[in-house]
PDB file of N, CA and C in Angstrom:
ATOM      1  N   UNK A   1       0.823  -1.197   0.000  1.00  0.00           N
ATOM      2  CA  UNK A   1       0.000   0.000   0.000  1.00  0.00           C
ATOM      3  C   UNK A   1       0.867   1.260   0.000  1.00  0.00           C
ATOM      4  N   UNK A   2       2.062   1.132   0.979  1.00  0.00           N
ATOM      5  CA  UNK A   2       2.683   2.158   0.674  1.00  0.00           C
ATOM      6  C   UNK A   2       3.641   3.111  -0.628  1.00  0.00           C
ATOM      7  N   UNK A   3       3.837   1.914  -1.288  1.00  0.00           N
ATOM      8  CA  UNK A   3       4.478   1.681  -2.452  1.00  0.00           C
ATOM      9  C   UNK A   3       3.095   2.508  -3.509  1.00  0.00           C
ATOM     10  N   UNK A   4       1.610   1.861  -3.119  1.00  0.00           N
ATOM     11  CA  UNK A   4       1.047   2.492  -4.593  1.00  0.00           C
ATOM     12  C   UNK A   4       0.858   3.875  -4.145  1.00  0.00           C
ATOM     13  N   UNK A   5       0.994   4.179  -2.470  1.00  0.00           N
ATOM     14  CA  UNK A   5       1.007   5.978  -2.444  1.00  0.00           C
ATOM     15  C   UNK A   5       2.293   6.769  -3.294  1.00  0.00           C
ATOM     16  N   UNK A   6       3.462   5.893  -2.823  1.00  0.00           N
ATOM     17  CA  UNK A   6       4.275   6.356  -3.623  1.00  0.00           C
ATOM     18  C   UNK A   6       4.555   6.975  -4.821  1.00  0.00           C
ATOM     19  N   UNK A   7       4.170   6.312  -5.349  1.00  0.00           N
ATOM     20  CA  UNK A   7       3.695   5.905  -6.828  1.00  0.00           C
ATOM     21  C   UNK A   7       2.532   7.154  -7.674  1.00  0.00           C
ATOM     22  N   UNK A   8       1.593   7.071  -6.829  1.00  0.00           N
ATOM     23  CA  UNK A   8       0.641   8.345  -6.594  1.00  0.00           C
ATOM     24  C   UNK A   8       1.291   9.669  -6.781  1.00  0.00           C
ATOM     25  N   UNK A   9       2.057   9.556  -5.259  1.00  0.00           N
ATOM     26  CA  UNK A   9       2.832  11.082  -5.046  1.00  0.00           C
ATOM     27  C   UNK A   9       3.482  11.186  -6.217  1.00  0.00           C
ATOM     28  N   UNK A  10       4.581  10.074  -6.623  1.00  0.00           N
ATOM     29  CA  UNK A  10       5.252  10.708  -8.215  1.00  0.00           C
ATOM     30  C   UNK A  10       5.173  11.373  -8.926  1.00  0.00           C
ATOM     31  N   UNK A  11       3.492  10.281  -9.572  1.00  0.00           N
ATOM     32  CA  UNK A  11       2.720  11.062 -10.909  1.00  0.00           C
ATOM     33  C   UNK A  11       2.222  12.227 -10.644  1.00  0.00           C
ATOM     34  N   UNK A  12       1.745  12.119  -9.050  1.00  0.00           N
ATOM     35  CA  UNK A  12       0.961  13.863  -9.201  1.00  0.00           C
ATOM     36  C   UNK A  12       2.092  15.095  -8.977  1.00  0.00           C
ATOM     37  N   UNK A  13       3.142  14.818  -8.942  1.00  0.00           N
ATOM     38  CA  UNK A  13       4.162  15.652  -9.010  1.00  0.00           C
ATOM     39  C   UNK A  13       4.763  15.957 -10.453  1.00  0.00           C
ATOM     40  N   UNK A  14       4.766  14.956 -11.357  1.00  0.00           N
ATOM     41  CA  UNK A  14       5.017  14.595 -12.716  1.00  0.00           C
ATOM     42  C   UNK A  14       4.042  15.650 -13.191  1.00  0.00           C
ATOM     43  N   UNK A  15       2.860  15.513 -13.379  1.00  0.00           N
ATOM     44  CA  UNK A  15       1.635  16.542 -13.477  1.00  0.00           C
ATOM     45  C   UNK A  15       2.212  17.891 -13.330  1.00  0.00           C
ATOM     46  N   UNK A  16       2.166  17.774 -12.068  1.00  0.00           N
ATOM     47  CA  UNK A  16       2.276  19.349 -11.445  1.00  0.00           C
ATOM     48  C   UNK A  16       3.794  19.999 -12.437  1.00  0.00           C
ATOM     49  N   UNK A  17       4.878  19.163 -12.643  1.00  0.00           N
ATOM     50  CA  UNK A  17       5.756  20.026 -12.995  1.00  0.00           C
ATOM     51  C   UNK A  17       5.701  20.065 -14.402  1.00  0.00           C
ATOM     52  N   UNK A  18       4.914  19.367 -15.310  1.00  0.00           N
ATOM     53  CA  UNK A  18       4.464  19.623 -16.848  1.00  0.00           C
ATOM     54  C   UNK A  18       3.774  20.513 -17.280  1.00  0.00           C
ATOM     55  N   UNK A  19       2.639  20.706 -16.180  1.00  0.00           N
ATOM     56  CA  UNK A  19       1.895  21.882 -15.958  1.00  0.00           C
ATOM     57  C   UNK A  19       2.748  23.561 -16.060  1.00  0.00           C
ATOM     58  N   UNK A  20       3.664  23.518 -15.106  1.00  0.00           N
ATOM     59  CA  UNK A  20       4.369  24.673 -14.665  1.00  0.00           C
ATOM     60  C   UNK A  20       5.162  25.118 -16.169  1.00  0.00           C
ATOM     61  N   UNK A  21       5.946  23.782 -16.389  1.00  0.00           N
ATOM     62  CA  UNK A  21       6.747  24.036 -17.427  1.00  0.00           C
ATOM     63  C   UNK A  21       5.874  24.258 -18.769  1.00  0.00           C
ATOM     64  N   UNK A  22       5.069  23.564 -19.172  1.00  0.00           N
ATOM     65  CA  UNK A  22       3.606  24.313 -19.833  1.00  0.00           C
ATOM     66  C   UNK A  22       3.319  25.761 -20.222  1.00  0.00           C
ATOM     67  N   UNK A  23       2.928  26.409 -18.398  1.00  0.00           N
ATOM     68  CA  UNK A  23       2.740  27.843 -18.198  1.00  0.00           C
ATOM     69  C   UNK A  23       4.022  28.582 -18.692  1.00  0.00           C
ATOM     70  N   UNK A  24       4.995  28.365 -17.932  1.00  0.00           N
ATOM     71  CA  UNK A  24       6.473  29.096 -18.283  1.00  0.00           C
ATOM     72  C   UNK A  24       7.005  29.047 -20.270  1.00  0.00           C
ATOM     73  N   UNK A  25       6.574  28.251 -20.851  1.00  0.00           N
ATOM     74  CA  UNK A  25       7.016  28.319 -22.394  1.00  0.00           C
ATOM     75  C   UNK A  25       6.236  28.790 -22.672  1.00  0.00           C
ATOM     76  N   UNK A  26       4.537  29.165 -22.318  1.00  0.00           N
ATOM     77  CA  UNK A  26       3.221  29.762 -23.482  1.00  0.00           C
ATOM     78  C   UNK A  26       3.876  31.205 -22.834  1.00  0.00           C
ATOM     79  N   UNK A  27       4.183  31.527 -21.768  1.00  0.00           N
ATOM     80  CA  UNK A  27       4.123  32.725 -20.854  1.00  0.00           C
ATOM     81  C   UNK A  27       5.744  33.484 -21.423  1.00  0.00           C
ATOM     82  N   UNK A  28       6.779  32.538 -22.091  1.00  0.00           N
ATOM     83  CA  UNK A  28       7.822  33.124 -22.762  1.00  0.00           C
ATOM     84  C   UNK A  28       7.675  33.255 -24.267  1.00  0.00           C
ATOM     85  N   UNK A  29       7.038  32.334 -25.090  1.00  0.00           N
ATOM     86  CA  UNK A  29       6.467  32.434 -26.713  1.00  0.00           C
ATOM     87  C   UNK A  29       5.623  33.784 -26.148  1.00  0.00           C
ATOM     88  N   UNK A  30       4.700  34.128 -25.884  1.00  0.00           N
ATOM     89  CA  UNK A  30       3.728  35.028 -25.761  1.00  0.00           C
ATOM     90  C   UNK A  30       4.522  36.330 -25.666  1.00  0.00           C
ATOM     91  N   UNK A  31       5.660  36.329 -24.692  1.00  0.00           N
ATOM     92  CA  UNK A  31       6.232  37.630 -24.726  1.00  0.00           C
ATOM     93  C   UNK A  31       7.307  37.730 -26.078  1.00  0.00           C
ATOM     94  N   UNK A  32       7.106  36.509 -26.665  1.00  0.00           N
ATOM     95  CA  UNK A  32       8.171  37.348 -28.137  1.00  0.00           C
ATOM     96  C   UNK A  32       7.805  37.001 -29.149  1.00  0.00           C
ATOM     97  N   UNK A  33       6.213  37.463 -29.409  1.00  0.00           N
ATOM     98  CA  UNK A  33       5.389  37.413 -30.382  1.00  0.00           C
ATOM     99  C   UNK A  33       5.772  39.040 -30.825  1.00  0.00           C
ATOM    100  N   UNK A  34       5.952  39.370 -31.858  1.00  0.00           N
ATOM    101  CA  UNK A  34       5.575  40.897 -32.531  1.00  0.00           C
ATOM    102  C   UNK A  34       4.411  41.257 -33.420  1.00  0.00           C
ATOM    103  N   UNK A  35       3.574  41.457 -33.045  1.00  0.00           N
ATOM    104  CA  UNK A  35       2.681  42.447 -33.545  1.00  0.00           C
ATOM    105  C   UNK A  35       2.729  43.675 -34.925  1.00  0.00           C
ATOM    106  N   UNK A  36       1.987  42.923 -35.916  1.00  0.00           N
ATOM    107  CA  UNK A  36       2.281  43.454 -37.038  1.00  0.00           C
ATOM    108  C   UNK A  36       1.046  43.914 -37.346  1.00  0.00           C
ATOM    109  N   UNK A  37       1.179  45.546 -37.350  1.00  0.00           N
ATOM    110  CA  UNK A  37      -0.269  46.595 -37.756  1.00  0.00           C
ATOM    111  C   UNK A  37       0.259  46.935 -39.000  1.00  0.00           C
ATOM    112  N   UNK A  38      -0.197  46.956 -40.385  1.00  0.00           N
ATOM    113  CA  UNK A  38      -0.103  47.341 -41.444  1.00  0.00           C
ATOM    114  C   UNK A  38      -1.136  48.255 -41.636  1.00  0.00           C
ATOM    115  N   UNK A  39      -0.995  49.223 -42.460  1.00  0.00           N
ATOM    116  CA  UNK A  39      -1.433  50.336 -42.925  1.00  0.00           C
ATOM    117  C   UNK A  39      -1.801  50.184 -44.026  1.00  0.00           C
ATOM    118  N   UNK A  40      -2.646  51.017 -44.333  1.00  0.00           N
ATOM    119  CA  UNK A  40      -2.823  51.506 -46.254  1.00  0.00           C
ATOM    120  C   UNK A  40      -1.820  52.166 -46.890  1.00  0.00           C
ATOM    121  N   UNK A  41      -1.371  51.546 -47.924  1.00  0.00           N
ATOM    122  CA  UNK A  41      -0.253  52.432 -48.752  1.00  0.00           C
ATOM    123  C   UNK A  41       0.958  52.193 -48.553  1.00  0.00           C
ATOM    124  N   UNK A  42       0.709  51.048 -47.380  1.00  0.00           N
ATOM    125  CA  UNK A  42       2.473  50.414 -46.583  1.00  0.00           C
ATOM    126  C   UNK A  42       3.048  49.714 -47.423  1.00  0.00           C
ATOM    127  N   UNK A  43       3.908  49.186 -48.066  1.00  0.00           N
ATOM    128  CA  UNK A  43       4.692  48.690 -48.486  1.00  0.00           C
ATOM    129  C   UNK A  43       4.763  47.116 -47.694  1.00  0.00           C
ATOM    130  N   UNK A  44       5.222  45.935 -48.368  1.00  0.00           N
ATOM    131  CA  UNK A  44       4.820  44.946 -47.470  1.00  0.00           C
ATOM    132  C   UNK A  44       5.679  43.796 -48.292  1.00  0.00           C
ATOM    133  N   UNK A  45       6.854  42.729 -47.826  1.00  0.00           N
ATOM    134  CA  UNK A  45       7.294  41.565 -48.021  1.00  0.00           C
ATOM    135  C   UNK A  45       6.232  40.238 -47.984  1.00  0.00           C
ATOM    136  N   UNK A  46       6.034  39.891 -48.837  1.00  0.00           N
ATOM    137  CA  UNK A  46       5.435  38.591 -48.478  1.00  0.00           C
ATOM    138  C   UNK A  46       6.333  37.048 -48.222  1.00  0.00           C
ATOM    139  N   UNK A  47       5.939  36.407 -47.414  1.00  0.00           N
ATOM    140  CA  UNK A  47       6.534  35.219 -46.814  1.00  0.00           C
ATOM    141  C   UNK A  47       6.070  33.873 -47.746  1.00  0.00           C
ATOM    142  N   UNK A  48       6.896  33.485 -48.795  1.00  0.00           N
ATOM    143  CA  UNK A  48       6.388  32.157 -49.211  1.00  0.00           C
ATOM    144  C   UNK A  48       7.177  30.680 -48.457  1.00  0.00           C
ATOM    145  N   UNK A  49       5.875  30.044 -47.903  1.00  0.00           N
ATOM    146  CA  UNK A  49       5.712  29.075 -46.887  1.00  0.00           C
ATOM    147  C   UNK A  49       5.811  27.658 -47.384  1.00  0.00           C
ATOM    148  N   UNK A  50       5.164  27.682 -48.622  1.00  0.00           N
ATOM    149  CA  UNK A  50       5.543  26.086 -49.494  1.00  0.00           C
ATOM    150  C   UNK A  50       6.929  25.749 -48.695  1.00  0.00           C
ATOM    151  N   UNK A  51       6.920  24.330 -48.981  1.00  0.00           N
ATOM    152  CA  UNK A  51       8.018  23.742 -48.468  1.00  0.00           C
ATOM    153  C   UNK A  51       8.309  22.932 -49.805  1.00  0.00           C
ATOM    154  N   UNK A  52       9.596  23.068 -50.269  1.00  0.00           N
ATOM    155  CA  UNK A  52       9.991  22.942 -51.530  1.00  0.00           C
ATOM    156  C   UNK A  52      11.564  22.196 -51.049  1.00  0.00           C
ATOM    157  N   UNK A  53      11.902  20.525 -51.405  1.00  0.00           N
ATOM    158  CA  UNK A  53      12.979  20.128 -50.645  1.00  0.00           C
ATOM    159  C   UNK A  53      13.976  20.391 -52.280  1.00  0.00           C
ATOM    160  N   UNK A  54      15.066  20.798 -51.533  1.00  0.00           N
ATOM    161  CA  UNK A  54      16.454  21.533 -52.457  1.00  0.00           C
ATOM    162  C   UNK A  54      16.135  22.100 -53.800  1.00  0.00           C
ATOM    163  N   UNK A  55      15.009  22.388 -54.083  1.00  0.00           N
ATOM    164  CA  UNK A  55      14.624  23.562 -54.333  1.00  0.00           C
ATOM    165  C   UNK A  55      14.962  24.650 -54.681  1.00  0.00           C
ATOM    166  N   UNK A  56      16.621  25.217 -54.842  1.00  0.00           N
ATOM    167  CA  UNK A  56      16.916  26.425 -54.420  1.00  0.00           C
ATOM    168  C   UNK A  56      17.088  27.016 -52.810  1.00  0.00           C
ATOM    169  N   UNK A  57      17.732  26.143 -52.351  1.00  0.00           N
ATOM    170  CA  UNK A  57      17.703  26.230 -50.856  1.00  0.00           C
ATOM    171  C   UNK A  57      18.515  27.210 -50.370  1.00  0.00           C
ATOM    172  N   UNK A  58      19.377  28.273 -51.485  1.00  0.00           N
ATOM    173  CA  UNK A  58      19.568  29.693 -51.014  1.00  0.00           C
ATOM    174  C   UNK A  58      19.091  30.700 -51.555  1.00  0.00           C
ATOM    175  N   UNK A  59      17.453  30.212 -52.133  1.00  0.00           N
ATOM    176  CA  UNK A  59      16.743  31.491 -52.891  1.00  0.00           C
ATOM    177  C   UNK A  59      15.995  31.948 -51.635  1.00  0.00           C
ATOM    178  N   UNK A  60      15.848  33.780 -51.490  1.00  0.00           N
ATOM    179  CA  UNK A  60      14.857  33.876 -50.543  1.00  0.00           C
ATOM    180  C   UNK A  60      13.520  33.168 -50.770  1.00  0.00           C
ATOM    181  N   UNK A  61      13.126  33.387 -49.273  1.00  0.00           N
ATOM    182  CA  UNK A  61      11.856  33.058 -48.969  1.00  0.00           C
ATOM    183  C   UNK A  61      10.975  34.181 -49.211  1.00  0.00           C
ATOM    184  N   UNK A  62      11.366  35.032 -49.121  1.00  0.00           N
ATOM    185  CA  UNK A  62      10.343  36.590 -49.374  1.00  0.00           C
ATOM    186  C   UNK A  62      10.250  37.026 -50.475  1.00  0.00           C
ATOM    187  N   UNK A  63       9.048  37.446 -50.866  1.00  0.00           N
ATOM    188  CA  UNK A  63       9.055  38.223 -52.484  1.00  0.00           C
ATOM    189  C   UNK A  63       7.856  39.331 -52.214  1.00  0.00           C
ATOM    190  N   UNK A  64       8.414  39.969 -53.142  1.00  0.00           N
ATOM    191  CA  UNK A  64       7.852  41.335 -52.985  1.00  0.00           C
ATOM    192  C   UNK A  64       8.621  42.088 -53.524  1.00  0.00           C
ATOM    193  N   UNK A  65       7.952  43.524 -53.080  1.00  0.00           N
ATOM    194  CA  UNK A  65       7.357  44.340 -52.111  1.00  0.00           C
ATOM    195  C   UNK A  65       6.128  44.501 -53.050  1.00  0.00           C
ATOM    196  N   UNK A  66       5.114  44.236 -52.025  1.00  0.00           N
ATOM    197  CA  UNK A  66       3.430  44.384 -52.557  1.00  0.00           C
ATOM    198  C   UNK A  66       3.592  45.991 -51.969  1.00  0.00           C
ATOM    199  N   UNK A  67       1.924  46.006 -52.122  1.00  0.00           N
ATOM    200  CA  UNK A  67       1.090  47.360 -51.368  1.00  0.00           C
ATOM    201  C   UNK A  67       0.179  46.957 -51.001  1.00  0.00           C
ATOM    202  N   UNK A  68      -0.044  47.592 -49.528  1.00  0.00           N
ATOM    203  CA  UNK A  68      -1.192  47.245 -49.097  1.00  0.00           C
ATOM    204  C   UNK A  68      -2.463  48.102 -49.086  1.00  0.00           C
ATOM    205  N   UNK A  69      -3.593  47.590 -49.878  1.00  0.00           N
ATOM    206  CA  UNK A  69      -4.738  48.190 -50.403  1.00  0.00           C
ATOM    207  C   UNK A  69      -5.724  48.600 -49.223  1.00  0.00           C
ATOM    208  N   UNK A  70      -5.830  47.014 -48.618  1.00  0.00           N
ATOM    209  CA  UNK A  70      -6.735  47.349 -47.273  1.00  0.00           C
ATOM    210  C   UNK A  70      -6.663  46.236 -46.331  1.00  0.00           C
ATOM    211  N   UNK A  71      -6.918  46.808 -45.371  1.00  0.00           N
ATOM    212  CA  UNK A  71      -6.772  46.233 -43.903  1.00  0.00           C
ATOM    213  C   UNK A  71      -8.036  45.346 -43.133  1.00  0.00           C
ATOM    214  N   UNK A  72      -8.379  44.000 -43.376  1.00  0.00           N
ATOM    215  CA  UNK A  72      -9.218  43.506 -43.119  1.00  0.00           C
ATOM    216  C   UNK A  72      -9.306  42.676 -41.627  1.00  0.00           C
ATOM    217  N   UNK A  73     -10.407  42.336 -41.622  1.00  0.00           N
ATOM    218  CA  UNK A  73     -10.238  41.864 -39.851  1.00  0.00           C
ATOM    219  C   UNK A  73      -9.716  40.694 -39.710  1.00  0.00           C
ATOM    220  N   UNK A  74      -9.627  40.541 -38.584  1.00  0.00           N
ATOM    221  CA  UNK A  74      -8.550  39.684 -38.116  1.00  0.00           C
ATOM    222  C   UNK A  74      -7.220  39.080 -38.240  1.00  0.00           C
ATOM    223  N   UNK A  75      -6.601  40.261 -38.580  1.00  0.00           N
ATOM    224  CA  UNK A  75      -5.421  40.522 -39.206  1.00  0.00           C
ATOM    225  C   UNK A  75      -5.132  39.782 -40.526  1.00  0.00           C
ATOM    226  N   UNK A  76      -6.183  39.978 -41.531  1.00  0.00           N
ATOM    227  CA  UNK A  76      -5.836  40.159 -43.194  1.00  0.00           C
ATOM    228  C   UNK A  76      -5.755  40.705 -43.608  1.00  0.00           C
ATOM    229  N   UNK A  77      -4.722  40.677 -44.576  1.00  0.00           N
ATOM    230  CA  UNK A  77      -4.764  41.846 -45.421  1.00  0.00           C
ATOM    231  C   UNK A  77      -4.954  41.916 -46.882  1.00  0.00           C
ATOM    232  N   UNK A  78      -5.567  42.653 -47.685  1.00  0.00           N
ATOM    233  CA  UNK A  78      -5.369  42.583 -49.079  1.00  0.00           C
ATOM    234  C   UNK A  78      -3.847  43.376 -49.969  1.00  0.00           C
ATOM    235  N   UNK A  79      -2.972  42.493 -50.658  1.00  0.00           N
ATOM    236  CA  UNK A  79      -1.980  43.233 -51.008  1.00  0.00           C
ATOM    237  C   UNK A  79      -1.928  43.132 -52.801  1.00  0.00           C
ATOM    238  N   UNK A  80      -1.325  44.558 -53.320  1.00  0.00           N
ATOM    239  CA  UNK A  80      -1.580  44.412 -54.444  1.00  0.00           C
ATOM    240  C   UNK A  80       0.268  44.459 -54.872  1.00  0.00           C
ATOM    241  N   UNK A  81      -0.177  43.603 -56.327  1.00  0.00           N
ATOM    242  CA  UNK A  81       1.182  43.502 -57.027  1.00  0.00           C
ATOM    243  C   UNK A  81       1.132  44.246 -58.517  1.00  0.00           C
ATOM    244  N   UNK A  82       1.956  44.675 -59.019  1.00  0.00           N
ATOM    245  CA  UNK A  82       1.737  45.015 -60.780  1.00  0.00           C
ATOM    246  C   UNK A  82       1.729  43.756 -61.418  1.00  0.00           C
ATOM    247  N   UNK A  83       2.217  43.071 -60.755  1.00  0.00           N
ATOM    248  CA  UNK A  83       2.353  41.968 -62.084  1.00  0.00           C
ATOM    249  C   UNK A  83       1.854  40.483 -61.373  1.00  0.00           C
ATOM    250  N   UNK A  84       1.108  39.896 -60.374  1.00  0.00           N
ATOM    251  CA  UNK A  84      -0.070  39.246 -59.526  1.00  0.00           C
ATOM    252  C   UNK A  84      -0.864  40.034 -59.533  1.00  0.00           C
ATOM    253  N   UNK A  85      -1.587  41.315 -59.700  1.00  0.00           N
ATOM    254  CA  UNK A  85      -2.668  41.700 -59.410  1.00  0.00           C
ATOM    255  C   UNK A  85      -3.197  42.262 -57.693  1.00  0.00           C
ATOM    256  N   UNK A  86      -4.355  41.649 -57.232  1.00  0.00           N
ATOM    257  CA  UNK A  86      -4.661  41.863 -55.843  1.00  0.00           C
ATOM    258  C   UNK A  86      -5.243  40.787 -55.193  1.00  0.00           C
ATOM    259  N   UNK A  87      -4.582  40.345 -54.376  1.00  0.00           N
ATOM    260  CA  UNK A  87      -5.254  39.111 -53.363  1.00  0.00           C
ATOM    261  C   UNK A  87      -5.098  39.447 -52.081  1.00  0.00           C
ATOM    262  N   UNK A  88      -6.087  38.562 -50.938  1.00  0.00           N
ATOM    263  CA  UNK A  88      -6.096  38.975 -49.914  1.00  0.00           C
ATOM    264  C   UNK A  88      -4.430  37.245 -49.100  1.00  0.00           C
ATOM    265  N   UNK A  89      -3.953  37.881 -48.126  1.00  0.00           N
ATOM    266  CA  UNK A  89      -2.824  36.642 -47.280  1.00  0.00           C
ATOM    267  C   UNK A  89      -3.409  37.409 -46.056  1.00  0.00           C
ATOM    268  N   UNK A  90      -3.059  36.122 -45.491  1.00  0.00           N
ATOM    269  CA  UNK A  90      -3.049  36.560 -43.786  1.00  0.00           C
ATOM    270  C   UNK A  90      -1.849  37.305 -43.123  1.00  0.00           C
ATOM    271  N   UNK A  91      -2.151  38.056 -42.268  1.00  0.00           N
ATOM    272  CA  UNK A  91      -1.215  39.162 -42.184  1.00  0.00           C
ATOM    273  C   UNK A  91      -0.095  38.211 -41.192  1.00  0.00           C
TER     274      UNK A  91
END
């Protein structure tokens, strides 16, 4: 009997410190998130995300510079190109 308290105490300690360590990484990602407000008329890099293996594996990832037309909710945006036209990416 004493052995399955043991045993008990472990896991609920196991818990408890997955938990903590849990809180402490969302609570350090969270503080080094940056916040990106785009404007009308801003100028703007776009991020291409495809995953393409050797590929050109020292071509950037960014292309651009769009413009940004308008500012939609929840952080979308519509960006225009001369030569793509206008589509909306997530900001």
């Amino acid at each position: 009997m004493l052995q399955l308290n043991k045993m008990e105490e472990f896991r609920n300690n196991a818990y408890e410190h997955a938990r903590i360590y849990k809180e402490r990484t969302k609570r350090w990602h969270d503080k080094h998130i940056m916040s990106r407000d785009f404007k009308k008329g801003q100028k703007a890099l776009l991020f291409n995300s495809c995953l393409r293996l050797f590929l050109g594996k020292l071509r950037s990832k960014l292309s651009g510079p769009f413009e940004v037309t308008q500012v939609l909710t929840h952080g979308a945006i519509e960006i225009y190109s001369m030569t793509k036209g206008t589509f909306k990416v997530n900001g």
